[in-house]
C-alpha atoms as a PDB file:
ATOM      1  CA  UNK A   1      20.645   1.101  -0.644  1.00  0.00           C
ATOM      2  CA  UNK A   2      17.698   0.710  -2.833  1.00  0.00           C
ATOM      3  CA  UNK A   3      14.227   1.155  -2.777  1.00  0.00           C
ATOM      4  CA  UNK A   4      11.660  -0.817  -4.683  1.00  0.00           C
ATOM      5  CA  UNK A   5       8.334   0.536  -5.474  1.00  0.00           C
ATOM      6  CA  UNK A   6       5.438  -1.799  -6.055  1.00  0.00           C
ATOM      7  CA  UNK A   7       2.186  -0.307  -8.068  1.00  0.00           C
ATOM      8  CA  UNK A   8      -0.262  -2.616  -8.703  1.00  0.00           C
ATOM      9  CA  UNK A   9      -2.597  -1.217 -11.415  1.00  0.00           C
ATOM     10  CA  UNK A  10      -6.425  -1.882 -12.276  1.00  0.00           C
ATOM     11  CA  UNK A  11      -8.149   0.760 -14.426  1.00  0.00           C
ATOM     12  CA  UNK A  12      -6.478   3.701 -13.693  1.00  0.00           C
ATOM     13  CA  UNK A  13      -6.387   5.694 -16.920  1.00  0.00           C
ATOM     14  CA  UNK A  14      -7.364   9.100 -15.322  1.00  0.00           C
ATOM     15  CA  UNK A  15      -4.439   9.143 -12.787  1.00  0.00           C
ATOM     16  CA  UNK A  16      -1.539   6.524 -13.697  1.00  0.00           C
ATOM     17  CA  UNK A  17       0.223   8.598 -16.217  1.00  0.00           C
ATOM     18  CA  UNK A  18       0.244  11.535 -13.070  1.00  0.00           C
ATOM     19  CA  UNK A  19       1.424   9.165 -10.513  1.00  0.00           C
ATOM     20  CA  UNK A  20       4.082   7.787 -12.897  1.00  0.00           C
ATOM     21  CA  UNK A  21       4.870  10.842 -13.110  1.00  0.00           C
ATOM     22  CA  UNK A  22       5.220  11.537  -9.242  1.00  0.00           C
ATOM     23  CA  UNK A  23       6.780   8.585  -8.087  1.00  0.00           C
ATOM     24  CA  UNK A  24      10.075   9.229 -10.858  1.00  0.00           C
ATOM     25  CA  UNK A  25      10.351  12.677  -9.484  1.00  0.00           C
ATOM     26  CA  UNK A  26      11.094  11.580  -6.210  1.00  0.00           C
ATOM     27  CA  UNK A  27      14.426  11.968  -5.015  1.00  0.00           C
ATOM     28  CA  UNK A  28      16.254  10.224  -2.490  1.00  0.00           C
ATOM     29  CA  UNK A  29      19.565  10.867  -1.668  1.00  0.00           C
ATOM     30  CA  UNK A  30      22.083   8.155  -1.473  1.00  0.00           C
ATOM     31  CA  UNK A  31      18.895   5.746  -2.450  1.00  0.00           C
ATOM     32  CA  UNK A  32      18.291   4.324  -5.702  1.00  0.00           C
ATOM     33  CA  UNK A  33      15.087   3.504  -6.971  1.00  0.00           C
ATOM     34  CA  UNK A  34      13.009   1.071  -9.227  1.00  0.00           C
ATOM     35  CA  UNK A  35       9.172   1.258 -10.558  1.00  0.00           C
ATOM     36  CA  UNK A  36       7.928  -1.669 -10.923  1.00  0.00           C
ATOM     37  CA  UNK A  37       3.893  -1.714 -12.389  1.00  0.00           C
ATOM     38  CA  UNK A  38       1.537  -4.638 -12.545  1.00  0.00           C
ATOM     39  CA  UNK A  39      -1.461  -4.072 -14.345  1.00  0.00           C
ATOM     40  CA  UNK A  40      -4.243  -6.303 -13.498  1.00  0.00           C
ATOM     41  CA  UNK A  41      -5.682  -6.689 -16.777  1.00  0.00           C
ATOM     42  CA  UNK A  42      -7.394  -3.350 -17.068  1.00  0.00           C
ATOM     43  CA  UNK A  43      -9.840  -2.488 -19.782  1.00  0.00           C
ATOM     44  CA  UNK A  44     -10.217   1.226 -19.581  1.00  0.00           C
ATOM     45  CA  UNK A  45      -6.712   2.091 -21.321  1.00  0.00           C
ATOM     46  CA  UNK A  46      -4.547   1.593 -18.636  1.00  0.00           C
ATOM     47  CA  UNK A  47      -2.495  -1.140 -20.121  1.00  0.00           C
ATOM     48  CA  UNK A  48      -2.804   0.578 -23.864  1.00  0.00           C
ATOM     49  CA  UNK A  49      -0.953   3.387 -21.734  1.00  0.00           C
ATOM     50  CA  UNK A  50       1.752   1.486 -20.042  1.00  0.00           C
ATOM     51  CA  UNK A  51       2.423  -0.648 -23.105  1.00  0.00           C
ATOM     52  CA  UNK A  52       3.789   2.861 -24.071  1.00  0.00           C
ATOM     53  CA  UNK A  53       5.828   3.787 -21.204  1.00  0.00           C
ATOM     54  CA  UNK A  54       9.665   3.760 -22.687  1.00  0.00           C
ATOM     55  CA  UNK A  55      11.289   5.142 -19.263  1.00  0.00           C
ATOM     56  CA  UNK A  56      14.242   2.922 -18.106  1.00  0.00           C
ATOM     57  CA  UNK A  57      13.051   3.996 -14.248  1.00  0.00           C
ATOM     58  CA  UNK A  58       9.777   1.789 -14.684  1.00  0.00           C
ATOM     59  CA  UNK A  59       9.519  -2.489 -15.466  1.00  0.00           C
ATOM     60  CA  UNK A  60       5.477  -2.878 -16.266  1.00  0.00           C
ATOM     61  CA  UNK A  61       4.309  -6.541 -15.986  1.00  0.00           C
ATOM     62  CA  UNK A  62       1.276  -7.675 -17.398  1.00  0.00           C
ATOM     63  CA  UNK A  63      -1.801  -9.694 -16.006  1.00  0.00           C
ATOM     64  CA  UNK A  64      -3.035 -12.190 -18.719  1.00  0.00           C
ATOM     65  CA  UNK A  65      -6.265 -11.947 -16.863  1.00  0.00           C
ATOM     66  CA  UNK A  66      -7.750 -10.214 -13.979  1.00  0.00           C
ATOM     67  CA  UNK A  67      -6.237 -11.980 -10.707  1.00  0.00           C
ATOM     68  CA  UNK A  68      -6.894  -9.439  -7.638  1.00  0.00           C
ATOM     69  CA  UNK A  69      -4.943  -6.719  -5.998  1.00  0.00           C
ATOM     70  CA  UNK A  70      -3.048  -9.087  -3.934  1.00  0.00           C
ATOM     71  CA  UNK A  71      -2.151 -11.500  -7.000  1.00  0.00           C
ATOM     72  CA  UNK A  72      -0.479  -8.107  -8.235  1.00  0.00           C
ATOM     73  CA  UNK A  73       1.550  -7.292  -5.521  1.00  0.00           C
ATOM     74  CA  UNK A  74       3.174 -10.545  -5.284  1.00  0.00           C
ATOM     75  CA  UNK A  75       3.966 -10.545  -8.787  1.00  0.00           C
ATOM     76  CA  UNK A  76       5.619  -6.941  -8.421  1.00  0.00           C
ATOM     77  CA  UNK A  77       7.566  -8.635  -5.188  1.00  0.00           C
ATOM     78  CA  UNK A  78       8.700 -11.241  -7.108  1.00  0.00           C
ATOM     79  CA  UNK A  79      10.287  -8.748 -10.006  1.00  0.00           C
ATOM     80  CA  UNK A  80      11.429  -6.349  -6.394  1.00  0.00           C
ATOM     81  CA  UNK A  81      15.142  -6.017  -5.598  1.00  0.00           C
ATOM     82  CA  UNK A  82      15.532  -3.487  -3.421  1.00  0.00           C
ATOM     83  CA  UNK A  83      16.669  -3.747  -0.076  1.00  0.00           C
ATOM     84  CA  UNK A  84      13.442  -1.153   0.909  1.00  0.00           C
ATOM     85  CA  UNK A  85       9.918  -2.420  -0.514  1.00  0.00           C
ATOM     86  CA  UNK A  86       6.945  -0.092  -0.374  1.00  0.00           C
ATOM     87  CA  UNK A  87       3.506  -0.820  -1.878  1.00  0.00           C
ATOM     88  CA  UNK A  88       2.044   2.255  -4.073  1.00  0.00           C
ATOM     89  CA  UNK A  89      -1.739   2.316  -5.089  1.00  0.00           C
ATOM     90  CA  UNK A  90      -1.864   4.189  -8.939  1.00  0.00           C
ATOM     91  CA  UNK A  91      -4.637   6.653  -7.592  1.00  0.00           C
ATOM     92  CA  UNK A  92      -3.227   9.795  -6.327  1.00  0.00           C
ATOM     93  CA  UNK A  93      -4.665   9.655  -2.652  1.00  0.00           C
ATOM     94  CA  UNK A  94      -0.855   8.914  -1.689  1.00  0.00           C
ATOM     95  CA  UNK A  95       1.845  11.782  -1.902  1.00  0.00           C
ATOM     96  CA  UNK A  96       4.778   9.858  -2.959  1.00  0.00           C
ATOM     97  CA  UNK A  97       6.648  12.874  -1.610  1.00  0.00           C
ATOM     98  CA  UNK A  98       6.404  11.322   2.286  1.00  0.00           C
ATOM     99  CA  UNK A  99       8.415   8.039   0.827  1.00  0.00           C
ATOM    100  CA  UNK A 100      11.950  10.001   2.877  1.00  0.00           C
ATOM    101  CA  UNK A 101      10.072  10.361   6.231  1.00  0.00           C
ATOM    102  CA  UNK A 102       8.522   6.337   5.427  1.00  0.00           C
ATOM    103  CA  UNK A 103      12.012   4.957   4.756  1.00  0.00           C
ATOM    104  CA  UNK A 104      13.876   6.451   7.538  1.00  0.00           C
ATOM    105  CA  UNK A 105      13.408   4.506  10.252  1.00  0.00           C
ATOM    106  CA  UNK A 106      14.525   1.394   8.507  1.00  0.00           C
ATOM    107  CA  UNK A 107      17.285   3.091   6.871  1.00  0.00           C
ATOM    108  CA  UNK A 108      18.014   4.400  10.416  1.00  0.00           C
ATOM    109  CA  UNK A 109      17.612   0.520  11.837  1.00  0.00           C
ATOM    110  CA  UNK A 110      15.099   1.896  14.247  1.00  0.00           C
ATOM    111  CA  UNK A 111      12.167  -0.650  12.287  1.00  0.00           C
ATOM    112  CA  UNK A 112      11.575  -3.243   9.556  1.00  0.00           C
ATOM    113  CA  UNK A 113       8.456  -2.054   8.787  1.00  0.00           C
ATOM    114  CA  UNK A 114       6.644   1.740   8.696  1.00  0.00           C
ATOM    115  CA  UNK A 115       2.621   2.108   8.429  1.00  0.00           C
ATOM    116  CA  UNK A 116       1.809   5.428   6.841  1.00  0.00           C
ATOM    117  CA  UNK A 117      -0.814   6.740   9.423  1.00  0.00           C
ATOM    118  CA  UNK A 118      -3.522   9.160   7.569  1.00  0.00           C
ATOM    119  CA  UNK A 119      -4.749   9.891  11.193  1.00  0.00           C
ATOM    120  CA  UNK A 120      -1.509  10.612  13.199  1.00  0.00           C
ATOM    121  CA  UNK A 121      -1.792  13.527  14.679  1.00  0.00           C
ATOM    122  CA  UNK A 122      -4.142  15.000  12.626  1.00  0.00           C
ATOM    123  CA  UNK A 123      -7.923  15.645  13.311  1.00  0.00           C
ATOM    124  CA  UNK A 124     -10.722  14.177  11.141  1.00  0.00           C
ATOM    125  CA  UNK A 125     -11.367  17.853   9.818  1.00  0.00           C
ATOM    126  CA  UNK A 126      -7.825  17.801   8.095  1.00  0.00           C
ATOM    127  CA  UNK A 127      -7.842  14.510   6.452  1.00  0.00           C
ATOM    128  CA  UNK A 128      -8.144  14.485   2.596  1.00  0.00           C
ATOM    129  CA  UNK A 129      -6.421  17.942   2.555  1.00  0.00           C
ATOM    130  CA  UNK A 130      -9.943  19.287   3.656  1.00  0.00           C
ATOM    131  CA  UNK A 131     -12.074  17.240   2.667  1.00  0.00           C
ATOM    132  CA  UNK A 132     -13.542  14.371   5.219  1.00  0.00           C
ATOM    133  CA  UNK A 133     -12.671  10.823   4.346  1.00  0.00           C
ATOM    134  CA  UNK A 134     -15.774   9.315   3.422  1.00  0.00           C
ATOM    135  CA  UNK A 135     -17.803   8.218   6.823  1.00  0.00           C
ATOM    136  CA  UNK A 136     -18.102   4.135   5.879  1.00  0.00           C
ATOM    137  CA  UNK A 137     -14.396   4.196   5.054  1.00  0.00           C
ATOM    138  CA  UNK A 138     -13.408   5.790   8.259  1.00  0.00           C
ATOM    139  CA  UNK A 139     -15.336   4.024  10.705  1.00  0.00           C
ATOM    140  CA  UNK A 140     -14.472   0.884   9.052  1.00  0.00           C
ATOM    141  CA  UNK A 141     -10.785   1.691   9.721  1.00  0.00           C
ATOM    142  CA  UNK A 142     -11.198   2.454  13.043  1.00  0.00           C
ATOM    143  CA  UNK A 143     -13.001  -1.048  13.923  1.00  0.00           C
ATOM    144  CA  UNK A 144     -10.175  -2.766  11.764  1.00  0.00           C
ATOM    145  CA  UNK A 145      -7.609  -0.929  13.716  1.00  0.00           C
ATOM    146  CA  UNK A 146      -9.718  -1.090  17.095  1.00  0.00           C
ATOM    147  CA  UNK A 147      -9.583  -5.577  16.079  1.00  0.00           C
ATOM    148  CA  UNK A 148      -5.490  -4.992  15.136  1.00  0.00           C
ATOM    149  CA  UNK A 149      -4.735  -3.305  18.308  1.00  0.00           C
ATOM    150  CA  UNK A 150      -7.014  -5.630  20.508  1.00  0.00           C
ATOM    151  CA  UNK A 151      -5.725  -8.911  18.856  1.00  0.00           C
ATOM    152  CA  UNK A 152      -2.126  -8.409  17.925  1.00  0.00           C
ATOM    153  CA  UNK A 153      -1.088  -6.516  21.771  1.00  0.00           C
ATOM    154  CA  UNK A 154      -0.477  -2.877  19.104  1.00  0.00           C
ATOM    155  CA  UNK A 155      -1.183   0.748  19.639  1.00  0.00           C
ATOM    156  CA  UNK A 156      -1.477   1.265  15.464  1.00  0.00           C
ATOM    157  CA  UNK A 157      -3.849   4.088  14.275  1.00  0.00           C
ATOM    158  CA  UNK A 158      -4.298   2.804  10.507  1.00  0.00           C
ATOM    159  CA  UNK A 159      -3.713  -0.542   9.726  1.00  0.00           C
ATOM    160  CA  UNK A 160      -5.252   0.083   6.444  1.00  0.00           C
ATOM    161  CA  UNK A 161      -3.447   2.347   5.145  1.00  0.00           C
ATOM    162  CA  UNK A 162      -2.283   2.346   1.711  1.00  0.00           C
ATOM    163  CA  UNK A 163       1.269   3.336   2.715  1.00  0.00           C
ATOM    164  CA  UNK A 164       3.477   0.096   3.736  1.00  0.00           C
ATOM    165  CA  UNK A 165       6.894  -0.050   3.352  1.00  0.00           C
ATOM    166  CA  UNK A 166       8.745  -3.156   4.493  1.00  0.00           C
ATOM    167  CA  UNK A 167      12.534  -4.312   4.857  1.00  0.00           C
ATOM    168  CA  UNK A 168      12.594  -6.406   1.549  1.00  0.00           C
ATOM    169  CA  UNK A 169      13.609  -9.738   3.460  1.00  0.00           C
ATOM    170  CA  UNK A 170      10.837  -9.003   5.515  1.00  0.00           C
ATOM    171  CA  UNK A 171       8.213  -9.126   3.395  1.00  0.00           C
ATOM    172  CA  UNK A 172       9.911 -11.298   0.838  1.00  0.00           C
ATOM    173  CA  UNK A 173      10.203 -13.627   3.484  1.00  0.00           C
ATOM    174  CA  UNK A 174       6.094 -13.686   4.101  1.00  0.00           C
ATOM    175  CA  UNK A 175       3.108 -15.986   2.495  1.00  0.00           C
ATOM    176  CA  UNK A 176       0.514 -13.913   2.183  1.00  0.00           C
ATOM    177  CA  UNK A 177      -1.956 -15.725  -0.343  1.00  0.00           C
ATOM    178  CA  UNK A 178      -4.909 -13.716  -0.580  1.00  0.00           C
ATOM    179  CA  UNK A 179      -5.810 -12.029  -4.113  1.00  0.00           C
ATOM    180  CA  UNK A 180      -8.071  -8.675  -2.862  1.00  0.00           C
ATOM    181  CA  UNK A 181      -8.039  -6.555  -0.436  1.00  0.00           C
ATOM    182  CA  UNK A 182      -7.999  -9.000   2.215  1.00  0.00           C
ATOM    183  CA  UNK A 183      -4.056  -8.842   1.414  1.00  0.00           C
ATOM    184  CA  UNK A 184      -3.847  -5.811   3.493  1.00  0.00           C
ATOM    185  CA  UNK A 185      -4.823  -7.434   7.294  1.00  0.00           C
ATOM    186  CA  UNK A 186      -3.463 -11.123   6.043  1.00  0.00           C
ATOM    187  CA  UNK A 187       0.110  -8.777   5.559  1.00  0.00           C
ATOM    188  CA  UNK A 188      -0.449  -7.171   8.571  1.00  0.00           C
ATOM    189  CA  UNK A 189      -1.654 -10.234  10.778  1.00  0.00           C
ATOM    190  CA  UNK A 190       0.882 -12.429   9.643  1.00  0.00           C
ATOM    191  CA  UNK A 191       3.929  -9.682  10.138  1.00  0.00           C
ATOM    192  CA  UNK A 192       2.504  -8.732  13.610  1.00  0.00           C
ATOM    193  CA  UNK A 193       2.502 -12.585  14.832  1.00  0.00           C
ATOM    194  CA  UNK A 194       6.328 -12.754  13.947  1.00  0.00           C
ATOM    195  CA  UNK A 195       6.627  -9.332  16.055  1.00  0.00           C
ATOM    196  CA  UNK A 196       8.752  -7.465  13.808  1.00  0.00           C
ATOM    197  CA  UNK A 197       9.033  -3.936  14.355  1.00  0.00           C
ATOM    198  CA  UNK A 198       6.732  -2.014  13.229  1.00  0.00           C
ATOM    199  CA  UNK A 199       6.377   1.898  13.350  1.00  0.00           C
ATOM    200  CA  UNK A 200       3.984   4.675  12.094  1.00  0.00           C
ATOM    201  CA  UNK A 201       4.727   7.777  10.795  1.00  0.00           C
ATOM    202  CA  UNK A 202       2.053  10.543   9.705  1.00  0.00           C
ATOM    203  CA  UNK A 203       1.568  11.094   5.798  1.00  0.00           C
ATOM    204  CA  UNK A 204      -0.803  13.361   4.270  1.00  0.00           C
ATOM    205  CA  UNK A 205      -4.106  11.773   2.492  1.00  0.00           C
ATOM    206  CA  UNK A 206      -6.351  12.852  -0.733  1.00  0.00           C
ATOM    207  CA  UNK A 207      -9.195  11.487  -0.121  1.00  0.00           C
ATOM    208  CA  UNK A 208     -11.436  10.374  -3.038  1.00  0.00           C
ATOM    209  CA  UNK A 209     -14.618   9.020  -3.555  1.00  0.00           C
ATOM    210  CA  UNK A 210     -16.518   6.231  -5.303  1.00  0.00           C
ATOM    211  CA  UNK A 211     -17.428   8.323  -8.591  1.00  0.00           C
ATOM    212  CA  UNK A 212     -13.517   8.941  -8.872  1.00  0.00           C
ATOM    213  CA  UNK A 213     -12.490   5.507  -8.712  1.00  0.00           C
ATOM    214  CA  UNK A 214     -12.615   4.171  -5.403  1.00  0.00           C
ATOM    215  CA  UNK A 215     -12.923   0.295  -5.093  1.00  0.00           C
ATOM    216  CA  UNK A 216     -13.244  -0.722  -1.819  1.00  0.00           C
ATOM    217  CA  UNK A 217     -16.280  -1.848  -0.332  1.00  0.00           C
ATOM    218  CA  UNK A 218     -18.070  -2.666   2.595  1.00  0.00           C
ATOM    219  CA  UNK A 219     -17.740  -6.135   1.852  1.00  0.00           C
ATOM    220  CA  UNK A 220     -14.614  -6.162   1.101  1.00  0.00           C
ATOM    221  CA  UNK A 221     -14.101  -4.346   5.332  1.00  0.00           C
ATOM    222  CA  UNK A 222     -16.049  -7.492   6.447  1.00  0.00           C
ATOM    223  CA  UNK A 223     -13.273  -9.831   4.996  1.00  0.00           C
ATOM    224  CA  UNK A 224     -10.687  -8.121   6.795  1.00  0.00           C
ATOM    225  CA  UNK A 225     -12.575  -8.162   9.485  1.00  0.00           C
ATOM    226  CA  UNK A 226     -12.926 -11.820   9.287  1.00  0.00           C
ATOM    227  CA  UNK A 227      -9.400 -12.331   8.249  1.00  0.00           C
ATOM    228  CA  UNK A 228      -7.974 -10.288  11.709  1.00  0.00           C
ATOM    229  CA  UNK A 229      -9.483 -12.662  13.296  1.00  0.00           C
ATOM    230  CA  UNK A 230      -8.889 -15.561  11.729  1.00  0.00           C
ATOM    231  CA  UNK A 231      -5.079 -15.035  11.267  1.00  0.00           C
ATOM    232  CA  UNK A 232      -4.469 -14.616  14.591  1.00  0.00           C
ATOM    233  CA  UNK A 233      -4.785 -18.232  15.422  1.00  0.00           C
ATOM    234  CA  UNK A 234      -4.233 -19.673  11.856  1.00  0.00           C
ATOM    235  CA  UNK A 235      -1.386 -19.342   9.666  1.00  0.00           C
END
């Protein structure tokens, strides 16, 4: 079996070389694995640095100009071929250490898809390793999980989560179309809607802020928002 790791990239000189880094050290037995990095057209070094990177263990792809998160990811699909796919942000809020507890219940059969929960079992004191997950970015999850739950007939506790991994004909198999953020609940919506089984298992979370690197925005939680919604009676 093999597992295919997706990193889209967008100026992330201070921490892609680190989570490069992470991700090859992971070891999984009787899995193989492939890196596979799209960078988004960065401008702070990023691609100067992955121009660089000579390891056989990682493909980079590069953006001729800057088209979106989501553009990434479905480039990195298309270059995918493992029989696991799981989408890994360059920032080092993820441990890439929880990808054996992520990929065992669809190497067990018991799934085709595993959400990383940061809040499973945990209480709001221990997320970020000790350090609170910034207050806008948690109460947005909870009303995008609260609008998941309430729309889709689910019990999830973080459908934002960074952590997806997916059987690959799953999501290879999906048209998602957005190019931002907004790829995150038009994944979810449209993979809930064709009721495959999903399951969440509890990862630990590094929370960090805004002055570190953090992109998401309020705006970009109303789009989801929206998009919950909308995909729920549109394809």
């Amino acid at each position: 079996m093999k597992l295919s790791v997706v990193m889209p990239v967008y100026n992330e000189i201070n921490t892609i070389g680190q989570i490069l880094s992470r991700v090859s050290s992971v070891v999984l037995p009787g899995i193989k694995k492939e890196i596979i990095v799209v960078d988004d057209f960065s401008t702070d070094g990023t691609r100067e640095f992955l121009a660089e990177v000579k390891s056989g263990k990682v493909k980079v792809v590069f953006h001729e100009k800057n088209m979106g998160k989501g553009c990434a990811v479905r480039t990195g699909l298309r270059h995918a071929t493992g029989d696991i796919i799981i989408f890994q942000d360059a920032d080092v809020e993820y441990d890439p250490n929880d990808y054996g507890k992520l990929i065992q219940p669809i190497v067990d059969g018991k799934a085709d898809v595993v959400f990383g929960s940061r809040f499973l079992g945990k209480s709001l004191s221990e997320l970020g390793h000790g350090r609170l997950v910034l207050p806008a970015h948690f109460m947005g999850n909870k009303i995008l999980t609260f609008i998941t739950n309430i729309f889709y007939g689910q019990k999830l506790t973080d459908m934002e989560t960074g952590y997806k991994v997916f059987r690959g004909s799953v999501i290879k198999g999906l048209d998602f179309r957005a190019n931002r953020f907004d790829m995150e609940p038009e994944i979810t919506s449209k993979l809930l809607k064709r009721r495959v089984k999903v399951v969440e298992v509890p990862i630990r979370y590094f929370a960090r802020d805004f002055s570190q690197g953090k992109k998401i925005t309020w705006k970009d939680g109303m789009k989801a928002a929206w998009c919950l919604v909308k995909f729920r009676f549109v394809d």
